[in-house]
N, C-alpha and C. Protein backbone atom coordinates (compact mmCIF):
# COMPACT_ATOMS: atom_id res chain seq x y z
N UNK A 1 -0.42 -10.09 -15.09
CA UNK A 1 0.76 -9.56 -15.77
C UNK A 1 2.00 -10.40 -15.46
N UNK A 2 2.34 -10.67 -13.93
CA UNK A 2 3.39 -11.74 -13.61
C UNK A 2 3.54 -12.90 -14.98
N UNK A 3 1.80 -13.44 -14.80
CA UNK A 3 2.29 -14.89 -15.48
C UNK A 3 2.79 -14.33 -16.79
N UNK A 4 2.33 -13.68 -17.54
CA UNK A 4 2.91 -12.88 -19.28
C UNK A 4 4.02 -13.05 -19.08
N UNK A 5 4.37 -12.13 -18.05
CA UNK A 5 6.13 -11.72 -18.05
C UNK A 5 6.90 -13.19 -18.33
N UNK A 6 6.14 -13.72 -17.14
CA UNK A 6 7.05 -15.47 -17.13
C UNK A 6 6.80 -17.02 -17.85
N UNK A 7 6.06 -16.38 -18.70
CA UNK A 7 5.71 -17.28 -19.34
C UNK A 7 6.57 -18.03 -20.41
N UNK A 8 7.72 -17.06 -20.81
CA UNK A 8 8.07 -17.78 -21.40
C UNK A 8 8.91 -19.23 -20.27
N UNK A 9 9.22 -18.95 -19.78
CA UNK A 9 9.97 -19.94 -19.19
C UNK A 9 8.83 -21.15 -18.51
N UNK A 10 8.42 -20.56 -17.83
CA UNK A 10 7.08 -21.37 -17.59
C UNK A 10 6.32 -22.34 -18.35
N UNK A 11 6.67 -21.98 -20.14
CA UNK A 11 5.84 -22.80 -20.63
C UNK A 11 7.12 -23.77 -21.09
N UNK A 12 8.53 -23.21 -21.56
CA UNK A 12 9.79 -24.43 -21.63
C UNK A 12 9.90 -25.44 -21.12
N UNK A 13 9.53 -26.33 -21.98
CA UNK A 13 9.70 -28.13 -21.67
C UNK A 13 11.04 -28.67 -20.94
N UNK A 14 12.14 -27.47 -21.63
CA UNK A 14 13.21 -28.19 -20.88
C UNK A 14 13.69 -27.75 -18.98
N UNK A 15 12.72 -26.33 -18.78
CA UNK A 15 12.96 -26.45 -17.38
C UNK A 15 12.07 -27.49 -16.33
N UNK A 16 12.57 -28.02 -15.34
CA UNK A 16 11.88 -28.74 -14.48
C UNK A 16 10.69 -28.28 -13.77
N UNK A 17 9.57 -29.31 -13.81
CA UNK A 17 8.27 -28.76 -13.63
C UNK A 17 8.64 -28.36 -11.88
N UNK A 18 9.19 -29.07 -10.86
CA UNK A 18 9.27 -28.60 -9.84
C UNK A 18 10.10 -27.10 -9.42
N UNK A 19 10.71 -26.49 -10.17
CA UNK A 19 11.35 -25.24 -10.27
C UNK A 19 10.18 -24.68 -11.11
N UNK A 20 9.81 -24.91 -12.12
CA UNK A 20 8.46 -23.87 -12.22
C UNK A 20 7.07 -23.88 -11.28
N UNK A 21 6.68 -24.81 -10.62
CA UNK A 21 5.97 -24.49 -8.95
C UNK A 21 6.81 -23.72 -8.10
N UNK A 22 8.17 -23.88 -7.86
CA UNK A 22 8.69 -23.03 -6.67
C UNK A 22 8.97 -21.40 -7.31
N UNK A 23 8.69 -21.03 -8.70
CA UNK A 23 8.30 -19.94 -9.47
C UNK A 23 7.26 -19.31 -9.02
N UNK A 24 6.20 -20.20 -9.92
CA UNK A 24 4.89 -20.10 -9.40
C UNK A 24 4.54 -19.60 -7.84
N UNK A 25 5.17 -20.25 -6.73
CA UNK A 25 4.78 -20.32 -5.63
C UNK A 25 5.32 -18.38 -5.09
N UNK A 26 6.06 -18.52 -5.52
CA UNK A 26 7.66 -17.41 -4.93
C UNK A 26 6.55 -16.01 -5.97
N UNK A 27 6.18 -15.86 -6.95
CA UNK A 27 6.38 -15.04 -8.21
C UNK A 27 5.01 -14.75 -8.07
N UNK A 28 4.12 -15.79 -8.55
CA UNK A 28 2.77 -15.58 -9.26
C UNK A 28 1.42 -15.38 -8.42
N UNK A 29 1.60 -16.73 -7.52
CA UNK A 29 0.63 -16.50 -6.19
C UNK A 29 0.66 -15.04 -5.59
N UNK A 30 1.82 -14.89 -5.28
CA UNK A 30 1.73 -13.76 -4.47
C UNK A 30 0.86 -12.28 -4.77
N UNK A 31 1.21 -12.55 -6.02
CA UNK A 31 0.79 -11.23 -7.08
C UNK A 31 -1.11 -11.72 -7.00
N UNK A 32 -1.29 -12.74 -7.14
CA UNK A 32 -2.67 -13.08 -7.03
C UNK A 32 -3.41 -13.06 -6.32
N UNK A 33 -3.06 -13.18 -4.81
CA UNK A 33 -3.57 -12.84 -3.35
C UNK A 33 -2.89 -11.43 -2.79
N UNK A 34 -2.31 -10.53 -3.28
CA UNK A 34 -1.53 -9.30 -3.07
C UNK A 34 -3.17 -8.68 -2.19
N UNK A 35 -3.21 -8.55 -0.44
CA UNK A 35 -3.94 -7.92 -0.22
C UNK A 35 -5.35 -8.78 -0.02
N UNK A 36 -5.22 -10.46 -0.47
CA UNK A 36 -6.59 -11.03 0.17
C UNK A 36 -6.99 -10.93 1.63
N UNK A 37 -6.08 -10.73 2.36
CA UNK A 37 -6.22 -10.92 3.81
C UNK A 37 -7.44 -10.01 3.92
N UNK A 38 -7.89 -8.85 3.11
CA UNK A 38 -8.55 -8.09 3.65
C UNK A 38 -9.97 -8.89 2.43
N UNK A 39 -10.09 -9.48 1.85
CA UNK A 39 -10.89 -9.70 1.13
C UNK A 39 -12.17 -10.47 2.25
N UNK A 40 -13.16 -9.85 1.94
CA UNK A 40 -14.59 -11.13 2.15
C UNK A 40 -14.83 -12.33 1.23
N UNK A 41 -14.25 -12.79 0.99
CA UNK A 41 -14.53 -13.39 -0.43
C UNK A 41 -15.80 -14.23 0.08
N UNK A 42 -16.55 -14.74 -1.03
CA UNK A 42 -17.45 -15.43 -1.14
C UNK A 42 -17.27 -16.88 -1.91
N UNK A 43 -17.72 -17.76 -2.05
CA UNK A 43 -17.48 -18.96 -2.52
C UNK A 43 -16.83 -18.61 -4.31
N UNK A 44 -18.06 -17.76 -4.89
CA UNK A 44 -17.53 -17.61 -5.98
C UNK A 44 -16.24 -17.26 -6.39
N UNK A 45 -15.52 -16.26 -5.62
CA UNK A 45 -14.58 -15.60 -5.57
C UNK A 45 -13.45 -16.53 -5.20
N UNK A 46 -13.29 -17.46 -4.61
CA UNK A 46 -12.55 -18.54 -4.73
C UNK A 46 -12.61 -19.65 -5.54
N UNK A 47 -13.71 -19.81 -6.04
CA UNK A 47 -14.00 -20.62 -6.79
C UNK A 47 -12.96 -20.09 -8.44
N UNK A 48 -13.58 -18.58 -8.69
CA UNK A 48 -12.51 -17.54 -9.17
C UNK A 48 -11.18 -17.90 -9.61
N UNK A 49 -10.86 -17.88 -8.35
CA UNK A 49 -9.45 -18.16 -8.07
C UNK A 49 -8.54 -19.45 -8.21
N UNK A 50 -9.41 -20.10 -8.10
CA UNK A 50 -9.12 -21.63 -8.00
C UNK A 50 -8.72 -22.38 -9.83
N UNK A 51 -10.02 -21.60 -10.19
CA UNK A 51 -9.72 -22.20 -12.00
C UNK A 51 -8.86 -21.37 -12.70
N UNK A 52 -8.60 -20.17 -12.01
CA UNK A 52 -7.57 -19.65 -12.87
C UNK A 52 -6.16 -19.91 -12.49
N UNK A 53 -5.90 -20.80 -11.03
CA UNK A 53 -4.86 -21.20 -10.52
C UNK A 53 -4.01 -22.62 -11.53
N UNK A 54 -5.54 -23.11 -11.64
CA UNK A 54 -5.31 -24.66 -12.58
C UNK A 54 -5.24 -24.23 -13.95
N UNK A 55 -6.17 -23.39 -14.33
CA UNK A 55 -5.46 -23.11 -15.43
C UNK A 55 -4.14 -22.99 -16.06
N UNK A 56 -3.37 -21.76 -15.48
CA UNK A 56 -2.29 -21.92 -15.25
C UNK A 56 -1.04 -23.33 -15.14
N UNK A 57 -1.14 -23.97 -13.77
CA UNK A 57 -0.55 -25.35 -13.56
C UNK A 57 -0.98 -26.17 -15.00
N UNK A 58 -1.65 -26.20 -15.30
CA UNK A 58 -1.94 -27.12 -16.47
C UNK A 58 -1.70 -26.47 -17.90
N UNK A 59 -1.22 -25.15 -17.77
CA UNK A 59 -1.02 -24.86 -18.79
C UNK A 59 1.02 -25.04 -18.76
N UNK A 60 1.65 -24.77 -18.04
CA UNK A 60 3.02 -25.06 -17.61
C UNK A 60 3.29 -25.92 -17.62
N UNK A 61 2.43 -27.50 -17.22
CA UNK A 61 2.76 -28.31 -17.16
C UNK A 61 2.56 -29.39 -18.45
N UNK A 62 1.88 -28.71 -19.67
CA UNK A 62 2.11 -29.29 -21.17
C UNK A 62 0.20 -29.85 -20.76
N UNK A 63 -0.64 -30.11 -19.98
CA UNK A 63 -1.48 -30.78 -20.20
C UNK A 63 -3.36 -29.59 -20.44
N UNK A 64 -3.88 -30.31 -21.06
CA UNK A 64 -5.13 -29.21 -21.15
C UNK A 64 -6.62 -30.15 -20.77
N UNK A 65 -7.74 -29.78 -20.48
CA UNK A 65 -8.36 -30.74 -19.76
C UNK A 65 -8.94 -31.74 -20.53
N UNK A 66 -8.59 -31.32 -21.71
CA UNK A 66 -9.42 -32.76 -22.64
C UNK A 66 -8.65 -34.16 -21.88
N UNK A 67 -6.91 -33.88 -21.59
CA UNK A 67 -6.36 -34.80 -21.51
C UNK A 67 -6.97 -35.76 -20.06
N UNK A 68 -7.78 -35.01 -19.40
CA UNK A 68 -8.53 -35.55 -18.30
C UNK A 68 -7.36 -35.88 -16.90
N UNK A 69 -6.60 -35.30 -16.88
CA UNK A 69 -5.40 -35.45 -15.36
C UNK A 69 -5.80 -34.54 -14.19
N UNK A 70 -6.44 -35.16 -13.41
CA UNK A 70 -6.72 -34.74 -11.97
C UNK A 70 -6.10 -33.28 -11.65
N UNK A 71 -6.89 -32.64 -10.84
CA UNK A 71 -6.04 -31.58 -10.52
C UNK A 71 -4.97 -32.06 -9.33
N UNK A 72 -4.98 -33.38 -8.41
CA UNK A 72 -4.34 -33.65 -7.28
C UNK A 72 -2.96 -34.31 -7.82
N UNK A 73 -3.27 -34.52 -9.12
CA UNK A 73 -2.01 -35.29 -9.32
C UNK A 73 -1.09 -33.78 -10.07
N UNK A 74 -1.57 -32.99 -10.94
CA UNK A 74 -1.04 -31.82 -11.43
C UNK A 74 -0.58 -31.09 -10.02
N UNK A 75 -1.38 -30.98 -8.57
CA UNK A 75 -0.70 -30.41 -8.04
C UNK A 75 0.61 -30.92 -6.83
N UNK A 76 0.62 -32.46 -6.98
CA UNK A 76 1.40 -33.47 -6.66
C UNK A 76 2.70 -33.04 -7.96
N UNK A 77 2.67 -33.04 -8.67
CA UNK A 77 3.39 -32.97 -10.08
C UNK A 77 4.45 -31.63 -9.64
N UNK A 78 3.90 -30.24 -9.48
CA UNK A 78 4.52 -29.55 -9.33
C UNK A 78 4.80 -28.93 -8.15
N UNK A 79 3.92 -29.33 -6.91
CA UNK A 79 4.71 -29.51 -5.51
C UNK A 79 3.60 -27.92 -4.88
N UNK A 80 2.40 -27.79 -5.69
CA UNK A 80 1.88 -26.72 -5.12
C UNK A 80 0.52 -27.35 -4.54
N UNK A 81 0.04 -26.02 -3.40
CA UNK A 81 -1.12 -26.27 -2.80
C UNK A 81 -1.88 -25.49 -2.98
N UNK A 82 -3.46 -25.89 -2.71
CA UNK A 82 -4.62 -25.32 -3.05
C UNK A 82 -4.64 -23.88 -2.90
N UNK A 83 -5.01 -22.98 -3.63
CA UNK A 83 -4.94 -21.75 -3.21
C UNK A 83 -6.13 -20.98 -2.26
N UNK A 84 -7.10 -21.73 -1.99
CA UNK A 84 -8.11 -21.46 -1.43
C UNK A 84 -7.94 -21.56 0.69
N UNK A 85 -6.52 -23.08 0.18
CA UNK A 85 -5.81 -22.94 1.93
C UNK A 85 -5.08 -21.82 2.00
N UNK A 86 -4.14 -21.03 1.10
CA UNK A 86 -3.36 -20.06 1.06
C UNK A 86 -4.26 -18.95 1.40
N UNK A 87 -5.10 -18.23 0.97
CA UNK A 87 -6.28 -17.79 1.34
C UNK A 87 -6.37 -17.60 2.36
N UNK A 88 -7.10 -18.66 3.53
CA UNK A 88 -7.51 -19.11 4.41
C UNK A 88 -6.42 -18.46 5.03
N UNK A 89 -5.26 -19.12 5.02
CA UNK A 89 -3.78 -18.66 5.79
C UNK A 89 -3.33 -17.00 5.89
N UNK A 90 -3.67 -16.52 4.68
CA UNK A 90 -3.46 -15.36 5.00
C UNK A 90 -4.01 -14.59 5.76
N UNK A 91 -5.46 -14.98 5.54
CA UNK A 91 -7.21 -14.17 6.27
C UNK A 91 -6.69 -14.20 7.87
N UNK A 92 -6.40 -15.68 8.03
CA UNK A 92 -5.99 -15.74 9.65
C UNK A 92 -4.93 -15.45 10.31
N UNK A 93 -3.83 -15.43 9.24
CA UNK A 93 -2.45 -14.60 10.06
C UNK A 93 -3.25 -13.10 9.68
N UNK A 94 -3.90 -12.17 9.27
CA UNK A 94 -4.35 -10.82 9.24
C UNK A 94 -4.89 -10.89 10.67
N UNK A 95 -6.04 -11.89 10.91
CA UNK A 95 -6.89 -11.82 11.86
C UNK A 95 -6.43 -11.73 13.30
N UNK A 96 -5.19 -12.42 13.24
CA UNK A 96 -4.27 -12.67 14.79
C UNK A 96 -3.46 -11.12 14.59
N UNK A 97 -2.94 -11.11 13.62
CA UNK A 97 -2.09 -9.30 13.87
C UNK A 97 -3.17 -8.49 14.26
N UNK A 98 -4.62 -8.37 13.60
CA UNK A 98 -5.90 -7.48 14.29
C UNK A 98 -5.81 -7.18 14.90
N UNK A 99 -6.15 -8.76 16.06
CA UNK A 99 -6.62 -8.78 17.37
C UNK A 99 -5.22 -8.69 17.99
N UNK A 100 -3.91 -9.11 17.78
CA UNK A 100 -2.57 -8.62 18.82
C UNK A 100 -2.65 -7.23 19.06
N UNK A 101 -3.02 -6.30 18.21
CA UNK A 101 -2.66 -4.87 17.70
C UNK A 101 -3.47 -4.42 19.29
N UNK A 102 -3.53 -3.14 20.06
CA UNK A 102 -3.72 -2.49 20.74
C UNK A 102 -5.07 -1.69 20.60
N UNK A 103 -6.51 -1.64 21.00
CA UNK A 103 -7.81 -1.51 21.03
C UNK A 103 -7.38 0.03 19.95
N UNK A 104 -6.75 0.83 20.70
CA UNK A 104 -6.89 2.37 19.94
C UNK A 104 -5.89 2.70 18.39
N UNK A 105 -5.53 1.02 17.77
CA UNK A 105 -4.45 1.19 16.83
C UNK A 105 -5.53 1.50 15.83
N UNK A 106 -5.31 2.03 14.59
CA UNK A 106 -6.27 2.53 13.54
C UNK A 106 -6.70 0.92 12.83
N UNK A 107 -5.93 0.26 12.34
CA UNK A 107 -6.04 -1.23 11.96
C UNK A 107 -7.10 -1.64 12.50
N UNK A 108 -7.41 -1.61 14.21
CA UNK A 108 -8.55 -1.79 14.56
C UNK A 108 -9.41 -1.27 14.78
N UNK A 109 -9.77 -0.49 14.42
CA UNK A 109 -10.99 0.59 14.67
C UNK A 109 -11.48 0.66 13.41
N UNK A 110 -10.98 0.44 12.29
CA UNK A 110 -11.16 0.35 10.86
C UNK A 110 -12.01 -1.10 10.36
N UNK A 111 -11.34 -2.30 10.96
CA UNK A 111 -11.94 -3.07 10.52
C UNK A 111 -13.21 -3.67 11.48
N UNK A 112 -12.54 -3.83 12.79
CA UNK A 112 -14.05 -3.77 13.45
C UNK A 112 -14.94 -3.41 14.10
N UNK A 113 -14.88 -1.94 13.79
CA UNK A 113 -16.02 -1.27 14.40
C UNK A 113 -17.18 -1.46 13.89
N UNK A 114 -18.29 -1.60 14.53
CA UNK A 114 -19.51 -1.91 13.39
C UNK A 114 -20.58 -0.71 14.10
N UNK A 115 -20.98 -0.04 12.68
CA UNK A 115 -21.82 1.00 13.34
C UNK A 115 -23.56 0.41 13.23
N UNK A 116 -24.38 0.85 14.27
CA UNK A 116 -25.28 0.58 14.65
C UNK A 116 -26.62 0.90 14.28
N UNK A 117 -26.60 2.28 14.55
CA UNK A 117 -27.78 2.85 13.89
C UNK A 117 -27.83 3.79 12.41
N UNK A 118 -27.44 3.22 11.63
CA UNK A 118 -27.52 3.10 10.05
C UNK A 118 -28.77 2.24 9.66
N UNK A 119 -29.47 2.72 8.14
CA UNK A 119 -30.21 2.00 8.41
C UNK A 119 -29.80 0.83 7.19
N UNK A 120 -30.46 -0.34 7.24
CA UNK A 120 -29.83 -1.05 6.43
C UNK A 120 -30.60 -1.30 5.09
N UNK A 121 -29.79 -1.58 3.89
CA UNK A 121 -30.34 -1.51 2.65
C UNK A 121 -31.57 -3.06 2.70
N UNK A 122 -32.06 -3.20 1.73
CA UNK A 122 -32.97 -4.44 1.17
C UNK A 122 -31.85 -5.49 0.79
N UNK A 123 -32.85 -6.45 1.05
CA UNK A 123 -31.72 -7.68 0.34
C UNK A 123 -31.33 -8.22 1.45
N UNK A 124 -30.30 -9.18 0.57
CA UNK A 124 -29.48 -10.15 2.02
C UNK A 124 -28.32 -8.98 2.03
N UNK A 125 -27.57 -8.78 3.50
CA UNK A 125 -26.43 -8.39 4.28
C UNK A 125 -25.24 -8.17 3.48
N UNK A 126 -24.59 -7.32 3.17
CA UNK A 126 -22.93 -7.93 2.07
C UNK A 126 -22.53 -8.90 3.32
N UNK A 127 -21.51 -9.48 2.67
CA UNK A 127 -20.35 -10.27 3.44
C UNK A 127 -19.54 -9.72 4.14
N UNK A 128 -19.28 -9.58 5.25
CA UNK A 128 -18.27 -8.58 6.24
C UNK A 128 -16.92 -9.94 6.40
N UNK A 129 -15.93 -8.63 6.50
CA UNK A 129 -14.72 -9.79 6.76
C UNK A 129 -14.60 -10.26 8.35
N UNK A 130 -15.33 -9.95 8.94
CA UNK A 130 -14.88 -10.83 10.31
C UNK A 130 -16.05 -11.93 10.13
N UNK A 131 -17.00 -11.45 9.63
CA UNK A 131 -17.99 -13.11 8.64
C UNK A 131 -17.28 -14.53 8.36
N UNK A 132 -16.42 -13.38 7.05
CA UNK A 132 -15.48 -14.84 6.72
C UNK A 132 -14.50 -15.05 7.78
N UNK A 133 -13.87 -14.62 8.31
CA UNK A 133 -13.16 -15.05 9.29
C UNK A 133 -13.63 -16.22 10.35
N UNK A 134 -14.55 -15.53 10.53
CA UNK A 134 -15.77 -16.81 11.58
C UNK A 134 -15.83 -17.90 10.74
N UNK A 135 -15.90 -18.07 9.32
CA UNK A 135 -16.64 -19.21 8.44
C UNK A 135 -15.31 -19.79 8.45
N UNK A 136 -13.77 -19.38 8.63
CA UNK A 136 -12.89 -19.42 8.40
C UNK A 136 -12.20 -20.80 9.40
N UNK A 137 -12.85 -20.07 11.00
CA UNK A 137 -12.26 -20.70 11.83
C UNK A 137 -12.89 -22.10 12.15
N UNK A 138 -14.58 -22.05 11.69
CA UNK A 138 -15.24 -23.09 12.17
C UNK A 138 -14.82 -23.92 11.27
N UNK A 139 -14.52 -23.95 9.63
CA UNK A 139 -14.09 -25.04 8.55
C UNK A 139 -12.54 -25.65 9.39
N UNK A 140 -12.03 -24.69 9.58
CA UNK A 140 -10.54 -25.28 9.90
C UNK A 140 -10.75 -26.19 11.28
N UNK A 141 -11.95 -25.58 12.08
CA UNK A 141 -11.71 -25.77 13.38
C UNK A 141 -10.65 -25.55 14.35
N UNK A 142 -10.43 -24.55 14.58
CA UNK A 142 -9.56 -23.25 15.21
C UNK A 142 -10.39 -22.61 15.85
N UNK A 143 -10.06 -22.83 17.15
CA UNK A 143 -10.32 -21.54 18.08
C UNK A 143 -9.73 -20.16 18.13
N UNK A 144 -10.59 -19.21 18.33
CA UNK A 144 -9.64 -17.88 18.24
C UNK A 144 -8.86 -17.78 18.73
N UNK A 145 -8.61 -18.85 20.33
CA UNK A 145 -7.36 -18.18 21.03
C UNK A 145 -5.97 -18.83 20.25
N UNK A 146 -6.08 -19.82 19.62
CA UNK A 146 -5.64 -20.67 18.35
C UNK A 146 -4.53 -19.22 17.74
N UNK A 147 -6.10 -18.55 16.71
CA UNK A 147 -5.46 -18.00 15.82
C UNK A 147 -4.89 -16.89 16.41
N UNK A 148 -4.86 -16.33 17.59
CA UNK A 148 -4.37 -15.12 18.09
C UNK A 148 -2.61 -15.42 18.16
N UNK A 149 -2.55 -17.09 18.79
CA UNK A 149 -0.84 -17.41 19.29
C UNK A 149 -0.27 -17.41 17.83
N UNK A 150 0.70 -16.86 17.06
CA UNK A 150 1.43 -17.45 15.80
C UNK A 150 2.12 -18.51 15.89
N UNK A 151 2.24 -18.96 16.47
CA UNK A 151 3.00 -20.65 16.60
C UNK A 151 2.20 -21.50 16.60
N UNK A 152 0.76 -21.13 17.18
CA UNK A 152 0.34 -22.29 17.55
C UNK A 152 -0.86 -22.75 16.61
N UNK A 153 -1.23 -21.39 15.86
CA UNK A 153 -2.12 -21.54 14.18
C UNK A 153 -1.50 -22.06 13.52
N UNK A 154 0.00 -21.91 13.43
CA UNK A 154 1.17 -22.46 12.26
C UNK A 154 0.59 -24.48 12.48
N UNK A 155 1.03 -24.86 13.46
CA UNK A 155 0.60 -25.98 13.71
C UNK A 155 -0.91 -26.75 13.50
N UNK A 156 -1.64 -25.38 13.78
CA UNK A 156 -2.96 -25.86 13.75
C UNK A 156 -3.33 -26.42 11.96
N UNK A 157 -2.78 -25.90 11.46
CA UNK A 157 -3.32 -25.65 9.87
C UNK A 157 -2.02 -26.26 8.84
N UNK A 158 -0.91 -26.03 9.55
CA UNK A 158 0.27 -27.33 9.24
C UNK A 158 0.86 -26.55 8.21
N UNK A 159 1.36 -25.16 8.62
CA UNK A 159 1.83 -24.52 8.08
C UNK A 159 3.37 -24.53 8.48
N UNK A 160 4.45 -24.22 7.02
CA UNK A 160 5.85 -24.62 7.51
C UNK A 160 6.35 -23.11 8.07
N UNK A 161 7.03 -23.23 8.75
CA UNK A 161 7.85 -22.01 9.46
C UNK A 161 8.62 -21.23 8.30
N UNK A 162 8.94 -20.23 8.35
CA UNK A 162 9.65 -19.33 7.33
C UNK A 162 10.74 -19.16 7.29
């Protein structure tokens, strides 16, 4: 719904493509990850996310893929980053507030308690979010005690201060 609303401006040739990324960035993302921190996502689900991100950028930015322009240079062009690191960033600033939070806070007892003797369905496992979290830390290569300090994940992952 964001992008509708803003589209008209978004798609105007005469505003500057770098003020429509810091739009984008400020406006649209947000609305798009509203609440990933808690997501398991799975490859697809970013994958998801990812083409409807470029979609977008390439639709703001006048080009469509026949014209064949990289997505690195479209996102060089308008000054945005992958949304799949944004993602990532959020999952792990959730993961460090978790684990700061106090053993008996509800936040934690909610997300990682894991009950035991249930029995379990057929099939492969769903995806649990401290799963991705784990898949999270080994790609980045981050240690947990990493993601627990907030200063010192900011650095790890080369994130700018606020």
């Amino acid at each position: 719904m964001k992008w509708r609303q803003a589209s008209g401006i978004l798609c105007d040739k005469r505003v500057p493509q770098k003020l429509k990324g810091k739009f984008y960035r400020t406006a649209i993302r947000p609305a798009m990850l509203y609440g990933a921190e808690c997501w398991p996502t799975k490859r697809r689900h970013v994958q998801q996310l990812s083409v409807a991100e470029m979609r977008m950028l390439r639709w703001f930015c006048g080009h469509t893929r026949r014209d064949r322009v990289r997505n690195e240079v479209i996102r060089d062009r308008v000054g945005v980053a992958p949304i799949e690191e944004k993602l990532t960033q959020h999952r792990l600033r959730w993961f460090g507030h978790v684990q700061r939070r106090p053993p008996e806070a509800p936040v934690r007892n909610g997300v990682l308690e894991r009950v035991d003797n249930v029995k379990r369905g057929r099939g492969r496992p769903k995806l649990t979010w401290d799963e991705s979290v784990k898949r999270d830390l080994k790609d980045w290569n981050i240690s947990k005690e990493i993601a627990l300090d907030r200063s010192a994940w900011r650095l790890a992952i080369n994130v700018p201060e606020p």
